[in-house]
C-alpha atoms as a PDB file:
ATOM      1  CA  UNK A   1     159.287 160.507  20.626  1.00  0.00           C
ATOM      2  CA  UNK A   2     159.957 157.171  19.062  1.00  0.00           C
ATOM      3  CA  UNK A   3     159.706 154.235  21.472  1.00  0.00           C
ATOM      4  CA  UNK A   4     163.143 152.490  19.866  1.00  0.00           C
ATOM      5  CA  UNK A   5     166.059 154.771  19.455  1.00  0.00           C
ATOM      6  CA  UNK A   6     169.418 155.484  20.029  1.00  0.00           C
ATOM      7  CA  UNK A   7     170.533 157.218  22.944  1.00  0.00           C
ATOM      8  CA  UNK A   8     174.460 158.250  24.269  1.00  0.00           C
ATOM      9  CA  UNK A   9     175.291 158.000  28.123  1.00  0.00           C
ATOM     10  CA  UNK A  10     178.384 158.468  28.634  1.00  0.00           C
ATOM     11  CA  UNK A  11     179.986 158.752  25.737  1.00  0.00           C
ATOM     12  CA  UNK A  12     178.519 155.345  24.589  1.00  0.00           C
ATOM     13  CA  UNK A  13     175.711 154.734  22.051  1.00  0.00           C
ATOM     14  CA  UNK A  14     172.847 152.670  23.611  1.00  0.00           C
ATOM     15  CA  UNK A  15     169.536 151.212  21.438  1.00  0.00           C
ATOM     16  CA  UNK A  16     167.026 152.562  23.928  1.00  0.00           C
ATOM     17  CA  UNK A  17     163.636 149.996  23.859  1.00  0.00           C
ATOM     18  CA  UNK A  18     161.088 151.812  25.668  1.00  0.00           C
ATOM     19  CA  UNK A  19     158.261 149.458  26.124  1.00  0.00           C
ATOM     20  CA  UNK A  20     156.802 151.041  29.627  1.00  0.00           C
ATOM     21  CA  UNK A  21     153.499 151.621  30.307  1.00  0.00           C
ATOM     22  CA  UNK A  22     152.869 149.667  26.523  1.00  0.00           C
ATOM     23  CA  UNK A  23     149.528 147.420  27.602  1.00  0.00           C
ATOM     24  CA  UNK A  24     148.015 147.365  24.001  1.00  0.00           C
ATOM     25  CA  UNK A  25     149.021 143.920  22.320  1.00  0.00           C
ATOM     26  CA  UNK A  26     148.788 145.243  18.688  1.00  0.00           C
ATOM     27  CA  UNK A  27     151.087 148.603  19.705  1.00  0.00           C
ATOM     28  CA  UNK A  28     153.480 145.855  21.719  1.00  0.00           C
ATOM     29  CA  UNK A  29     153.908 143.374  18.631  1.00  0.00           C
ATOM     30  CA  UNK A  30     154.236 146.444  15.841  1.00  0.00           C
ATOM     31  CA  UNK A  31     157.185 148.317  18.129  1.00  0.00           C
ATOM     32  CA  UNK A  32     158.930 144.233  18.685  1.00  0.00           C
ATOM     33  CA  UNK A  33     158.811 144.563  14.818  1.00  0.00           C
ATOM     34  CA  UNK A  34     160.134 147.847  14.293  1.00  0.00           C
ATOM     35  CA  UNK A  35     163.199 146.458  17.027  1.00  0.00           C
ATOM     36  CA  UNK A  36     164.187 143.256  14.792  1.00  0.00           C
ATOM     37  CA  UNK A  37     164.684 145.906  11.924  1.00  0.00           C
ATOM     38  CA  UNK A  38     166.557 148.096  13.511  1.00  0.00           C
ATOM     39  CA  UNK A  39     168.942 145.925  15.087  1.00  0.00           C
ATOM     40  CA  UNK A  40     169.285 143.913  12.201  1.00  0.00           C
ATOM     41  CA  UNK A  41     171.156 147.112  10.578  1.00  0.00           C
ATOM     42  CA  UNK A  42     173.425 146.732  12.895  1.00  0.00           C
ATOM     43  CA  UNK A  43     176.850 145.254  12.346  1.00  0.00           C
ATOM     44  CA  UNK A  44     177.693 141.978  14.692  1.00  0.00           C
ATOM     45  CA  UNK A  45     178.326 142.097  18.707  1.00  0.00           C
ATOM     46  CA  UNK A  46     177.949 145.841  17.978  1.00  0.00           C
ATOM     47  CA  UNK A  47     174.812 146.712  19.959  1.00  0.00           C
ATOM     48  CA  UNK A  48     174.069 147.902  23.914  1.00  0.00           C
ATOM     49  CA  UNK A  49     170.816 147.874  24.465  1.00  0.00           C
ATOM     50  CA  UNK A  50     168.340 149.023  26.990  1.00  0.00           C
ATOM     51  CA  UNK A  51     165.146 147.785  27.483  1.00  0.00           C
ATOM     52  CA  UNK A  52     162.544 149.450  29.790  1.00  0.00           C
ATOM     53  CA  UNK A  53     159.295 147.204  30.562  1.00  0.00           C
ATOM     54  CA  UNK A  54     158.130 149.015  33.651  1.00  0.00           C
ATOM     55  CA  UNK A  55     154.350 149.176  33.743  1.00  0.00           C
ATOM     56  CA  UNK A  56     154.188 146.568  30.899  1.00  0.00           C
ATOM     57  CA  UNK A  57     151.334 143.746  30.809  1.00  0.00           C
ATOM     58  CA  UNK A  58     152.594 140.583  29.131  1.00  0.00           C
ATOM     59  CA  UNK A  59     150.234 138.301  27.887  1.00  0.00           C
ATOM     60  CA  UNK A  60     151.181 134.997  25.658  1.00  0.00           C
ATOM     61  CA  UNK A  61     151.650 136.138  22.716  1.00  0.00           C
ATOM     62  CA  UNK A  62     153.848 139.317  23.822  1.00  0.00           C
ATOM     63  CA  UNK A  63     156.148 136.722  26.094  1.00  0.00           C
ATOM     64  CA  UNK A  64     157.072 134.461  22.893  1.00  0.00           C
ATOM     65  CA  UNK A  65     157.404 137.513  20.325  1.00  0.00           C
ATOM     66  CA  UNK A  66     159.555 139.120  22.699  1.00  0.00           C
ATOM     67  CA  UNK A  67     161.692 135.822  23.624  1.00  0.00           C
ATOM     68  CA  UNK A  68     161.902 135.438  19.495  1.00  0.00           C
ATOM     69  CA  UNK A  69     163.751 138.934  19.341  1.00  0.00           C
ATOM     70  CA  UNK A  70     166.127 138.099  22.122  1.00  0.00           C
ATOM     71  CA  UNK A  71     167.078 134.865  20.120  1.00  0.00           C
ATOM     72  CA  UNK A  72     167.141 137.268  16.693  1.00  0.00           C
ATOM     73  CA  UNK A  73     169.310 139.838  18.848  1.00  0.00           C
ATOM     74  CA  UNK A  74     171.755 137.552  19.851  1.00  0.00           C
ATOM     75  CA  UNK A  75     174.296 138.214  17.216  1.00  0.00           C
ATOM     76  CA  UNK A  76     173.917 141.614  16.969  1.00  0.00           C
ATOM     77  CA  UNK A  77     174.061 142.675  21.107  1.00  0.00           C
ATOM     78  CA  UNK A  78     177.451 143.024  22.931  1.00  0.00           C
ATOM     79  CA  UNK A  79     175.348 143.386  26.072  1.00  0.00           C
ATOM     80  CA  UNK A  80     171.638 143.861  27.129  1.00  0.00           C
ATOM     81  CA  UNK A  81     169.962 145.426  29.994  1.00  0.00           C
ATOM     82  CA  UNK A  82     166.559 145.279  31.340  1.00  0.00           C
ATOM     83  CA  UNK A  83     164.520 147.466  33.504  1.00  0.00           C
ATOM     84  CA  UNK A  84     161.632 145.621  35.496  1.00  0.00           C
ATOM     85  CA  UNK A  85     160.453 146.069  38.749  1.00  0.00           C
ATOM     86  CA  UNK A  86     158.233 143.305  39.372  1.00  0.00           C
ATOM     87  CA  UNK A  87     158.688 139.734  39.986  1.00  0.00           C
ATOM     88  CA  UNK A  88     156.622 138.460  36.767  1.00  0.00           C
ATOM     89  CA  UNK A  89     158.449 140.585  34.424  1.00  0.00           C
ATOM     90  CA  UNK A  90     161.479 139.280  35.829  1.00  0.00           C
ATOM     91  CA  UNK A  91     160.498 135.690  35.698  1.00  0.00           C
ATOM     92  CA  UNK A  92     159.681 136.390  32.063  1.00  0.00           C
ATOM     93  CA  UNK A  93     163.469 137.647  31.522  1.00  0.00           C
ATOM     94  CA  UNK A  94     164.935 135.276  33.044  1.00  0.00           C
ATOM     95  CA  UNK A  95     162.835 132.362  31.089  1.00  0.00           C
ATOM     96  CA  UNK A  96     163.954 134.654  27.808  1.00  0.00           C
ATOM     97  CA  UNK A  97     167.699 134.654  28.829  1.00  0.00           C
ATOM     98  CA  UNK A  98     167.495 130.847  29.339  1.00  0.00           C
ATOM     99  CA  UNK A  99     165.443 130.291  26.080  1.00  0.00           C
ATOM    100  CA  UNK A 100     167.689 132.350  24.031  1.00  0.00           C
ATOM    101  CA  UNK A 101     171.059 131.189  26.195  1.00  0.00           C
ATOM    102  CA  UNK A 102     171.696 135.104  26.829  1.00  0.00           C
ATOM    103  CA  UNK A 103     173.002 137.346  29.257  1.00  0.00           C
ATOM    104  CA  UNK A 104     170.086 139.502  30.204  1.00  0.00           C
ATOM    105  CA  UNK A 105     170.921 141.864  33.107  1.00  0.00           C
ATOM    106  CA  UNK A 106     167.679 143.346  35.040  1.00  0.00           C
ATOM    107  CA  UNK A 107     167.977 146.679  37.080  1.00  0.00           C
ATOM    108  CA  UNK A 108     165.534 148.757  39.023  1.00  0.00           C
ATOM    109  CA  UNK A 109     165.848 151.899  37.239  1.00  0.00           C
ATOM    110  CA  UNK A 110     167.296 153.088  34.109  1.00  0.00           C
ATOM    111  CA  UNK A 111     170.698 155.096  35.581  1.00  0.00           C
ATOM    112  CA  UNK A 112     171.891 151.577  37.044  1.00  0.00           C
ATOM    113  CA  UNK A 113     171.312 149.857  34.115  1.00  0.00           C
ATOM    114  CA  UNK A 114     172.903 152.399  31.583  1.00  0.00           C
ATOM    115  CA  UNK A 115     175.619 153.023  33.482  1.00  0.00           C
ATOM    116  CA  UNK A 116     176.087 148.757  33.385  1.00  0.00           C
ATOM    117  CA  UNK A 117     175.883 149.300  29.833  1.00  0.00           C
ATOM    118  CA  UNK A 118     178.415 151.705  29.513  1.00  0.00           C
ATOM    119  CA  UNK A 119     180.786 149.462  31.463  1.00  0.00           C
ATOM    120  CA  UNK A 120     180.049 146.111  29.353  1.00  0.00           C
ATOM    121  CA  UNK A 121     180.806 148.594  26.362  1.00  0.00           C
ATOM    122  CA  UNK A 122     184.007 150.102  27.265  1.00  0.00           C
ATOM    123  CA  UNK A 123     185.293 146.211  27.970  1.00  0.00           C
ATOM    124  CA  UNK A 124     185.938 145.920  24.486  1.00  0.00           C
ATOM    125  CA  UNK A 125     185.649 147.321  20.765  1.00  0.00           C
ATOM    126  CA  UNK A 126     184.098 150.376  20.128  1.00  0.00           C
ATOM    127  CA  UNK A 127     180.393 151.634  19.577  1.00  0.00           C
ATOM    128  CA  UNK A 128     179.618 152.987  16.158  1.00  0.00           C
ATOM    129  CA  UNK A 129     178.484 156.214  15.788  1.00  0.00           C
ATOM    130  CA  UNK A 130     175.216 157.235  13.596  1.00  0.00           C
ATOM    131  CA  UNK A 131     176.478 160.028  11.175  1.00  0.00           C
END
């Protein structure tokens, strides 16, 4: 299953970012590629997204290619979610969210987080649906 993809919760379309358990730097920096393409297809403010990094190892170059595609994101995200569950990756969001002045949101597991999502979503326009 492909590690960025769309996924409904809901009734709401969600760009699904699963980068758990990724500890190889190469694999890491491809799949933060493969992201910026896909969400630049997207038309503005139009994007929920969901990011899991449980498990995840960070290392320099990971932390600024990953705060570059928050800053590319920004027009193109209506809201953004995070799963982490330890302090580091958290500390690594939060510099991110300041870097990038965004609204990052962090949860503990993935229902919390989408279910967030869903409510940042129905708060305004409405998702675009894939064909």
């Amino acid at each position: 299953m492909d590690r960025t993809r769309f996924i409904e919760h809901r009734g709401r379309r969600i760009l699904f970012i699963d980068f758990s358990e990724m500890n190889d730097p190469g694999e890491a920096l491809a799949e933060i590629a493969k992201v910026r393409r896909v969400v630049a297809e997207q038309p503005p403010e139009s994007l929920l997204t969901l990011t899991d990094v449980t498990g995840t190892r960070y290392d320099d170059d990971i932390i600024q290619a990953l705060k570059e595609l928050a800053a590319h994101n920004r027009p193109y995200v209506r809201a953004a979610a995070s799963v982490t569950r330890t302090p580091l990756q958290l500390v690594a969001l939060r510099a991110s969210a300041i870097a990038t002045r965004r609204r990052l949101e962090a949860f503990g597991d993935l229902e919390e987080a989408k279910n967030w999502l869903v409510q940042q979503g129905a708060a305004g326009v409405e998702i675009r649906r894939e064909g």
